[in-house]
N, C-alpha and C. Protein backbone atom coordinates (compact mmCIF):
# COMPACT_ATOMS: atom_id res chain seq x y z
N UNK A 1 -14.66 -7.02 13.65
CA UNK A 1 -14.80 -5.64 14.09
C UNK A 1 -15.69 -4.88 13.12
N UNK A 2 -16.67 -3.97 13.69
CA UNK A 2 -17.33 -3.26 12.61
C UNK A 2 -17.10 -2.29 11.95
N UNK A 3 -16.90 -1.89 10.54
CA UNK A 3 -16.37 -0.77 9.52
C UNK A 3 -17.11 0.31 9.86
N UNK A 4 -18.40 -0.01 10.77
CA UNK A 4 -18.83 1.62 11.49
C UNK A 4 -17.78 2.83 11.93
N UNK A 5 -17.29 2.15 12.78
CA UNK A 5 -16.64 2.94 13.93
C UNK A 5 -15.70 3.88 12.90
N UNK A 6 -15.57 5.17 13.80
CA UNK A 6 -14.62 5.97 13.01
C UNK A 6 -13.61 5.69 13.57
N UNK A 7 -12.64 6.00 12.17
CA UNK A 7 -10.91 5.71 12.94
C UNK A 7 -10.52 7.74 12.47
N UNK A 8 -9.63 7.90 13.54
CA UNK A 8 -8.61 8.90 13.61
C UNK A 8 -7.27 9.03 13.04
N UNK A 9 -7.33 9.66 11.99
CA UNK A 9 -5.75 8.97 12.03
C UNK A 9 -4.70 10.25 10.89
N UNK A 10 -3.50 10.48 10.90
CA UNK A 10 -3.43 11.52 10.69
C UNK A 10 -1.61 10.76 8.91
N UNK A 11 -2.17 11.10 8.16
CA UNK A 11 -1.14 10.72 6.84
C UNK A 11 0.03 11.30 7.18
N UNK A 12 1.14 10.71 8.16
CA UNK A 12 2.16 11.53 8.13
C UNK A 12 3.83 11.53 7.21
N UNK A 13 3.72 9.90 6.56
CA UNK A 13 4.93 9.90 5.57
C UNK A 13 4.56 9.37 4.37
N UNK A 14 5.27 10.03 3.31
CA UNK A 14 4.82 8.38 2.04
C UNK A 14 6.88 8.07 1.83
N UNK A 15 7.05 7.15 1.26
CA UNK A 15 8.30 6.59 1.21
C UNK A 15 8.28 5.90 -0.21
N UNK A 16 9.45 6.10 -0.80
CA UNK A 16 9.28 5.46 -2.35
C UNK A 16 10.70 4.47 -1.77
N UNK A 17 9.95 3.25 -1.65
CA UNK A 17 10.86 2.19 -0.83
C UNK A 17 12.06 1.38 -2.13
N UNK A 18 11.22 1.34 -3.76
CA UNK A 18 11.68 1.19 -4.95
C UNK A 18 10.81 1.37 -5.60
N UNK A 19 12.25 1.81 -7.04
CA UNK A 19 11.45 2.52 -8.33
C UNK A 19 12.72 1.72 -8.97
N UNK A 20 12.14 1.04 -10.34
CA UNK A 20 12.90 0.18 -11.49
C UNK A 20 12.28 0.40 -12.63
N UNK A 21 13.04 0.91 -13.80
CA UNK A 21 12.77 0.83 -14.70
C UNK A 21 13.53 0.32 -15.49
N UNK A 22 12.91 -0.95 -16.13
CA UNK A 22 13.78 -1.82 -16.93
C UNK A 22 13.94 -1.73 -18.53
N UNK A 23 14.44 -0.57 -19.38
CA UNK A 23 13.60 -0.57 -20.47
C UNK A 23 13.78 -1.42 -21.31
N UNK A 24 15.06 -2.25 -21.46
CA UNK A 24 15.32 -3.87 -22.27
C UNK A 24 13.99 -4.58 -22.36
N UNK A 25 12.91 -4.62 -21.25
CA UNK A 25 11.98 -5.41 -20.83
C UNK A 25 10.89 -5.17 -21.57
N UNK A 26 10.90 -3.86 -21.96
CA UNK A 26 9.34 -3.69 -22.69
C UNK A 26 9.87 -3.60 -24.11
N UNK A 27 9.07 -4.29 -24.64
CA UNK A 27 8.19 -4.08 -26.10
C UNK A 27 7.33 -3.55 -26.66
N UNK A 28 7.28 -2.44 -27.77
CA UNK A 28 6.13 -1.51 -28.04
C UNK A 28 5.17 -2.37 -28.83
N UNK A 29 3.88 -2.46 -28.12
CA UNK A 29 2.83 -2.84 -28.78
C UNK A 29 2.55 -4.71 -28.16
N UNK A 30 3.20 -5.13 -27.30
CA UNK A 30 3.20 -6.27 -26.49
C UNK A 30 1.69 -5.88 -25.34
N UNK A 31 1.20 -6.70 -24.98
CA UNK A 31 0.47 -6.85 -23.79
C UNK A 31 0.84 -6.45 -22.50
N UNK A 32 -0.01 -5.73 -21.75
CA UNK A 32 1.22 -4.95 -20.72
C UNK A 32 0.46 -5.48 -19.15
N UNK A 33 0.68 -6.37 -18.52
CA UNK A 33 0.29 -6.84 -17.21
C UNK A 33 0.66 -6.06 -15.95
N UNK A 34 0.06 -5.53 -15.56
CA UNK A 34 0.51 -5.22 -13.93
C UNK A 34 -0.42 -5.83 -12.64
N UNK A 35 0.52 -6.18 -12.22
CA UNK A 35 0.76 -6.97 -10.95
C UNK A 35 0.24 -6.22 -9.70
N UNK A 36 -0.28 -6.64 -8.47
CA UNK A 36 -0.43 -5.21 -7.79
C UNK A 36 -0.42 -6.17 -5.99
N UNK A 37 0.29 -5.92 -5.34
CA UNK A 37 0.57 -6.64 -3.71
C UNK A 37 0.38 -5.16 -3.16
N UNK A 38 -0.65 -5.47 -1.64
CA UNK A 38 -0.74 -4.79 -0.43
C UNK A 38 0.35 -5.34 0.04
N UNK A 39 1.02 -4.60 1.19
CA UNK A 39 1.33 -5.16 2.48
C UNK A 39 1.02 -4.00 3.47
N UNK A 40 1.22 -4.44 4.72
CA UNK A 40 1.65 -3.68 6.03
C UNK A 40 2.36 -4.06 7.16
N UNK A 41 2.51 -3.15 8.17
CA UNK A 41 3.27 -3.14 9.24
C UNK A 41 2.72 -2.43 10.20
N UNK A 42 3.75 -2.15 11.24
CA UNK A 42 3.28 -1.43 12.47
C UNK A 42 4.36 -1.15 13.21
N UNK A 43 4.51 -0.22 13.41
CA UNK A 43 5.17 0.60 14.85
C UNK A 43 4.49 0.63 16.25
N UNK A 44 4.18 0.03 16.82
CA UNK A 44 3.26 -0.29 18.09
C UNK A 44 3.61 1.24 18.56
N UNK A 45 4.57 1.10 19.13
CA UNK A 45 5.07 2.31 20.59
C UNK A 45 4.68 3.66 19.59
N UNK A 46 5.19 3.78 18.50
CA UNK A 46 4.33 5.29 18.34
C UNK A 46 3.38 4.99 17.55
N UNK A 47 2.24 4.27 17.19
CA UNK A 47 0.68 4.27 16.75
C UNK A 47 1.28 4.38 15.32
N UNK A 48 2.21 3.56 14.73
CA UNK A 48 2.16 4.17 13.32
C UNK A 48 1.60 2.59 12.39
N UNK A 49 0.97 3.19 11.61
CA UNK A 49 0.24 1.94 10.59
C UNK A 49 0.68 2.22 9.36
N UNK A 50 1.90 1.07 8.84
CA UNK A 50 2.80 1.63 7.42
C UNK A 50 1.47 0.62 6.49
N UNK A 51 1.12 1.15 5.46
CA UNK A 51 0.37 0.22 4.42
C UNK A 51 1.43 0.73 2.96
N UNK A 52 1.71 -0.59 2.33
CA UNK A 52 2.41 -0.17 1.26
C UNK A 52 1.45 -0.81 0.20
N UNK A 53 1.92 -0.23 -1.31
CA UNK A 53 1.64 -0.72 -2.42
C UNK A 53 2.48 -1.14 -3.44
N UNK A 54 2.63 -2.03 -3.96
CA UNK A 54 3.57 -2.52 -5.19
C UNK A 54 3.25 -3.11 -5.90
N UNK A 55 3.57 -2.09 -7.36
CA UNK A 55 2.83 -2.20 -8.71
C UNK A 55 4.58 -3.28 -9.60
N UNK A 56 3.86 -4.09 -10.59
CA UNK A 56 5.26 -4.54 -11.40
C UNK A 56 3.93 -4.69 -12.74
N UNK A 57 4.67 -3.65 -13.67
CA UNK A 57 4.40 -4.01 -14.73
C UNK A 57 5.05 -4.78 -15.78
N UNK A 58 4.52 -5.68 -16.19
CA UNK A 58 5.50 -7.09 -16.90
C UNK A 58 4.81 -6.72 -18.30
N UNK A 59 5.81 -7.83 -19.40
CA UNK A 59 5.26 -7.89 -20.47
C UNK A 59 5.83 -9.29 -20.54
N UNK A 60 5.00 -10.25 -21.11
CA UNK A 60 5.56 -11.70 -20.68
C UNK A 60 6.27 -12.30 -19.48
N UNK A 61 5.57 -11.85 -18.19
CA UNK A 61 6.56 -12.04 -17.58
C UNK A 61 7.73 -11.42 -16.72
N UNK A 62 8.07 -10.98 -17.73
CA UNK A 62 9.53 -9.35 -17.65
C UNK A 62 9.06 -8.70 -17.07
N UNK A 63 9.81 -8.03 -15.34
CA UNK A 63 9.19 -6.90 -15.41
C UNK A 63 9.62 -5.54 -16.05
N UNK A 64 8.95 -4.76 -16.10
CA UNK A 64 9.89 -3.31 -16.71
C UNK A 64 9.96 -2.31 -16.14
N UNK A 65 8.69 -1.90 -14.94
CA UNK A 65 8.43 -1.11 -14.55
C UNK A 65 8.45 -1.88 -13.15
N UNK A 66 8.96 -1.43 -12.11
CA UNK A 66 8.33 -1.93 -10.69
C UNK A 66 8.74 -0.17 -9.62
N UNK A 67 7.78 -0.53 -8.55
CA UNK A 67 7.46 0.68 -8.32
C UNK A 67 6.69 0.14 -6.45
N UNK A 68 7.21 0.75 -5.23
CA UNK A 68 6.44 0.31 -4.12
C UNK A 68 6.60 1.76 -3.75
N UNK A 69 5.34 2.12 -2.46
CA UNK A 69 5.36 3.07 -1.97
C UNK A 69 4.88 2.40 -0.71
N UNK A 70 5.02 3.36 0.74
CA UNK A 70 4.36 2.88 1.61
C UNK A 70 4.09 4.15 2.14
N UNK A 71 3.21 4.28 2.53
CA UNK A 71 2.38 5.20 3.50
C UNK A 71 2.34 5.06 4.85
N UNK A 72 2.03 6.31 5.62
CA UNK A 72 3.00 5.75 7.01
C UNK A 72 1.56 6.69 7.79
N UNK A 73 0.66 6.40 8.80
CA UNK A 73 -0.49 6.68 9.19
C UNK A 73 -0.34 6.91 10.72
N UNK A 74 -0.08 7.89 11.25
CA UNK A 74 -0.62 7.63 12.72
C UNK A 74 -1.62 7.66 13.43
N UNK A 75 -2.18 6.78 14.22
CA UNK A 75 -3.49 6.46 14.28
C UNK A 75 -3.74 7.25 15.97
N UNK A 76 -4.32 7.85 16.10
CA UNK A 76 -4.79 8.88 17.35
C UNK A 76 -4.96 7.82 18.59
N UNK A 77 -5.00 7.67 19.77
CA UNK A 77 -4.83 6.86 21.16
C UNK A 77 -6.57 6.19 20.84
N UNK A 78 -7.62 6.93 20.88
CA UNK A 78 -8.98 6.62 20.89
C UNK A 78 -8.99 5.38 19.77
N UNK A 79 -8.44 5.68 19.12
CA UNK A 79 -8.86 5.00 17.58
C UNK A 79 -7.75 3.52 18.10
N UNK A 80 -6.26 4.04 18.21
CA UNK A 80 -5.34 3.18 18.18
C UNK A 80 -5.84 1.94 19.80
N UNK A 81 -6.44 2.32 20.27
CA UNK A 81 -7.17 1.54 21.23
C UNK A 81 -8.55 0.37 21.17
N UNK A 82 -8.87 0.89 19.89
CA UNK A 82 -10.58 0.04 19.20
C UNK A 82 -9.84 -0.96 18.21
N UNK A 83 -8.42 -0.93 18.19
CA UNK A 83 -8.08 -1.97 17.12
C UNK A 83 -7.13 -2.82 17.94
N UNK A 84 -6.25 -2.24 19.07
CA UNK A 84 -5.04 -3.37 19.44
C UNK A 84 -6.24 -4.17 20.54
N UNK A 85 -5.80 -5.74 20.30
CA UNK A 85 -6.40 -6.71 21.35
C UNK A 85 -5.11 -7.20 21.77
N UNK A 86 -5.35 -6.50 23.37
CA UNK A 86 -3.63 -6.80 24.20
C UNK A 86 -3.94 -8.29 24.45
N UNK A 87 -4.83 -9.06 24.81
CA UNK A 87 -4.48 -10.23 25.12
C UNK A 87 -4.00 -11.23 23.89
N UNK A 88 -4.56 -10.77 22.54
CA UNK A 88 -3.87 -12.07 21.95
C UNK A 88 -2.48 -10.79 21.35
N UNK A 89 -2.08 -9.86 21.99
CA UNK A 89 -0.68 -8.89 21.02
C UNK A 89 -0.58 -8.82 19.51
N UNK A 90 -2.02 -8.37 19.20
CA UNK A 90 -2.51 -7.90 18.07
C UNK A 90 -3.05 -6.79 17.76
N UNK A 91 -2.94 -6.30 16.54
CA UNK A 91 -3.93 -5.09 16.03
C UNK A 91 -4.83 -5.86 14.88
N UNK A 92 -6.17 -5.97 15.40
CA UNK A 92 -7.06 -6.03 14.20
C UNK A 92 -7.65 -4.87 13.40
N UNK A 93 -7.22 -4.61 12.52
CA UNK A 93 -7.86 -3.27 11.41
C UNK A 93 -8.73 -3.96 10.70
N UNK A 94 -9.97 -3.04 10.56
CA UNK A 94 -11.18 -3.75 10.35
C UNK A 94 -10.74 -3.03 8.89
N UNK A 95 -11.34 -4.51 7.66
CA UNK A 95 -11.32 -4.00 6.45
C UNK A 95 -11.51 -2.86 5.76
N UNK A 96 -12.14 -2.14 6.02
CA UNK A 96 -12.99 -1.36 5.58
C UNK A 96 -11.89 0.26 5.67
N UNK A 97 -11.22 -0.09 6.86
CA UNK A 97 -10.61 1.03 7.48
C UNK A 97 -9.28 0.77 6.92
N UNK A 98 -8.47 -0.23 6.82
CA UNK A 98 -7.65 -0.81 6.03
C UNK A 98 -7.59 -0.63 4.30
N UNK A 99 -8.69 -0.49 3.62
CA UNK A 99 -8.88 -0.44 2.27
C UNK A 99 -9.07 1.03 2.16
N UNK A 100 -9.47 2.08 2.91
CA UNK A 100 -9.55 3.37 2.76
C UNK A 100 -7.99 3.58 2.70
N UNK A 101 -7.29 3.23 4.18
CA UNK A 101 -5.63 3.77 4.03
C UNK A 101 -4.79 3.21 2.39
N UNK A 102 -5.27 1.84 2.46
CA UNK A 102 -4.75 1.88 1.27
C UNK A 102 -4.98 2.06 -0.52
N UNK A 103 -6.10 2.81 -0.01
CA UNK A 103 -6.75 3.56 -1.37
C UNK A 103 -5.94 4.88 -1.62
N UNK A 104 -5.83 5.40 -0.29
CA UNK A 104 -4.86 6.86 -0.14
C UNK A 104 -3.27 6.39 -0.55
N UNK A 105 -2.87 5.17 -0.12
CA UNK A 105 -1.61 4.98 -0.68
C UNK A 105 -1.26 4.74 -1.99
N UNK A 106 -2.08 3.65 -2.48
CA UNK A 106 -2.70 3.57 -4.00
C UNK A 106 -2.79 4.83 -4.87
N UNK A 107 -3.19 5.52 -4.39
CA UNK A 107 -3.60 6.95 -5.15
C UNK A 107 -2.63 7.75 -5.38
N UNK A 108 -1.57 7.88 -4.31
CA UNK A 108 -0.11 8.06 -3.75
C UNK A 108 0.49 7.85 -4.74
N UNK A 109 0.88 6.57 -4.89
CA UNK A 109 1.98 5.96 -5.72
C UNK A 109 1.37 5.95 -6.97
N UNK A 110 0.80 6.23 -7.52
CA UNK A 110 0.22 6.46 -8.87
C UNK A 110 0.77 8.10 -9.28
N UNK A 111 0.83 9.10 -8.52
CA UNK A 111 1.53 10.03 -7.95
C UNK A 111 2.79 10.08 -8.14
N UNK A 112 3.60 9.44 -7.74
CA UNK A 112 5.34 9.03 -7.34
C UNK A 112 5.67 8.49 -8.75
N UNK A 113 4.58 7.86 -9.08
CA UNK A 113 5.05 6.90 -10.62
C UNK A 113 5.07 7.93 -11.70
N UNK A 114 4.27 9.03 -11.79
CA UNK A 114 4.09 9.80 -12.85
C UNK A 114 5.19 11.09 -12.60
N UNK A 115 5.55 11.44 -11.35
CA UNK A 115 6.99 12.13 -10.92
C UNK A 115 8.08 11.48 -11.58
N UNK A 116 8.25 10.10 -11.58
CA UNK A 116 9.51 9.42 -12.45
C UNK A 116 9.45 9.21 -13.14
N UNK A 117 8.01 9.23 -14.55
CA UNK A 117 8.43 8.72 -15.87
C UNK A 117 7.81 10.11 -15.90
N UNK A 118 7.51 11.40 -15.60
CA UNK A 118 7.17 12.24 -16.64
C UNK A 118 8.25 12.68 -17.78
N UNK A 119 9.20 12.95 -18.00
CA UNK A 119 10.01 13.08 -18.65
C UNK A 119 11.03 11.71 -19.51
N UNK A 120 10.19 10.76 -19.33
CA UNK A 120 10.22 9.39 -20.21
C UNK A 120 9.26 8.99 -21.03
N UNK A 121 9.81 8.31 -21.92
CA UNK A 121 8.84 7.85 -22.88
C UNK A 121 7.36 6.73 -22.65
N UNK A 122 7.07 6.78 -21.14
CA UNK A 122 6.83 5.57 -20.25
C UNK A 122 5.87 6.58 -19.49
N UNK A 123 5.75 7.59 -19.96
CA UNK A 123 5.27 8.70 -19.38
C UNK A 123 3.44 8.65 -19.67
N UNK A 124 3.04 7.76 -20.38
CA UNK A 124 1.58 7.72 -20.41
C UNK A 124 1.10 6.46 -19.95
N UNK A 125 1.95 5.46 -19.15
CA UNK A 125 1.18 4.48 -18.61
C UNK A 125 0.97 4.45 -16.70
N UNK A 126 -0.11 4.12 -16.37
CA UNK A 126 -0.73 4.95 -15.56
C UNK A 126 -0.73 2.93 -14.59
N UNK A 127 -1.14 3.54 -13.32
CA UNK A 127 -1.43 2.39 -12.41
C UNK A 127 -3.12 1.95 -12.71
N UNK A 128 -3.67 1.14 -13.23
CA UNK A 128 -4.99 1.24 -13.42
C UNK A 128 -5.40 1.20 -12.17
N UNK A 129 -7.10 1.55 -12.24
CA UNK A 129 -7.54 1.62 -10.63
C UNK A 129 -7.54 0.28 -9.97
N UNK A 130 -7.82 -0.24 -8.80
CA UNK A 130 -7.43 -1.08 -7.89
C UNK A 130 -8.72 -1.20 -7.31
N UNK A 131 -9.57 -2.46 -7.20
CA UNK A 131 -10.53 -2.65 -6.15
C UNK A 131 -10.17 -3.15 -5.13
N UNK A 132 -9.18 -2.38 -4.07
CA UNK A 132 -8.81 -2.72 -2.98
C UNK A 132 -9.70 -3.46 -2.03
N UNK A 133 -10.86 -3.47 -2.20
CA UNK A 133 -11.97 -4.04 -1.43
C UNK A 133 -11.78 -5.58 -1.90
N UNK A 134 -12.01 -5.80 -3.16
CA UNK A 134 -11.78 -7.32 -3.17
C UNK A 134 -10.47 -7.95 -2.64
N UNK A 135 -9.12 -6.82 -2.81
CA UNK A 135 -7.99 -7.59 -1.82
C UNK A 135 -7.97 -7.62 -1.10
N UNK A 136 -8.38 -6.69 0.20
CA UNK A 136 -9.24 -6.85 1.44
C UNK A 136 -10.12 -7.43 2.02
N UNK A 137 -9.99 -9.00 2.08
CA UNK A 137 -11.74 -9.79 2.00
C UNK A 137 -11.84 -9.50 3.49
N UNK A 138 -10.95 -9.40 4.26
CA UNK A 138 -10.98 -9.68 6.02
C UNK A 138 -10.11 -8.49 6.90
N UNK A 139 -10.90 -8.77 7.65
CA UNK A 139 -9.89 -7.48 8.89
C UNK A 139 -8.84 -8.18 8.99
N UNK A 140 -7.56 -7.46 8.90
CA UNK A 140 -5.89 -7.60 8.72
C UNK A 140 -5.77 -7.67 10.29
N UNK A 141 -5.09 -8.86 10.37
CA UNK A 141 -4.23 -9.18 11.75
C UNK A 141 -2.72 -8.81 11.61
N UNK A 142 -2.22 -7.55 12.66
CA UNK A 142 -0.92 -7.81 12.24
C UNK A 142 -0.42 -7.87 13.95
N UNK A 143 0.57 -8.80 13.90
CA UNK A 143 1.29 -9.22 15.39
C UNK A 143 2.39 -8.32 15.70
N UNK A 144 1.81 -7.75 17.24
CA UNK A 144 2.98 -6.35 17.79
C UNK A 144 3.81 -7.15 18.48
N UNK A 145 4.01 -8.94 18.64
CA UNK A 145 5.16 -9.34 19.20
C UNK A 145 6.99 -9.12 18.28
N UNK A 146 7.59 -8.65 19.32
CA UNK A 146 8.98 -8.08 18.75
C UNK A 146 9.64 -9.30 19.01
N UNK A 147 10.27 -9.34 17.63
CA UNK A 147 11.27 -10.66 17.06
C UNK A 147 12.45 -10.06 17.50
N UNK A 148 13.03 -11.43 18.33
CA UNK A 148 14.31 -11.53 18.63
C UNK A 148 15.73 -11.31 18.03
């Protein structure tokens, strides 16, 4: 599908699905890894496109920090029509349009994270930025068949 086309679509929830802070786990002055998974979903019947993000910051391993948000998108009839292919009961979201929503969620939860440690000592480590484009190599197939 081509990243031309405009999509419609309107940011209507964010959700802090989990927040962990482990402080046994960190060590001051250790190497600090974070981890970083897309996912998504879909609400077919009302046009909603959930894209989440989840950050785990480890130190060996350990995590100490873990943290998901999901963002919840409703996508307008015009738009929500250029992506579902009824014959195979799919929505293809073309990359491009996919890595924008979840740049906004990304950006989000970087947001949500600094709401829960501002008043912690945990309070200056930040989500580094994310080239969502390289985790995005392909337009996302997600299947609107409902499990039994």
């Amino acid at each position: 599908m081509s990243d031309q086309l405009q999509y419609h679509f309107k940011f209507a929830r964010l959700i802090t699905q989990e927040f962990a802070l482990v402080e046994q786990n960190f060590s001051q002055g250790e190497e600090i890894n974070v981890e970083t998974n897309l996912s998504w979903g879909v609400d077919a019947e009302k046009h909603v496109l959930g894209v989440g993000a989840k950050f785990m910051f480890e130190i060996k391993k350990q995590p100490f920090i873990i943290i998901k948000v999901e963002g919840q998108f409703i996508i307008d009839e015009a738009s929500w029509s250029k992506i579902q292919l009824p014959e195979s009961n799919e929505l293809v979201v073309p990359k491009g349009f996919m890595a924008h929503l979840a740049m906004l969620v990304v950006g989000s939860t970087r947001g949500v994270l600094h709401a829960k440690l501002e008043q912690t000592p945990f309070n200056q480590l930040l989500i580094p930025t994310v080239n969502v484009q390289a985790i995005i190599k392909e337009d996302v197939h997600i299947s609107l068949a409902k499990t039994a």
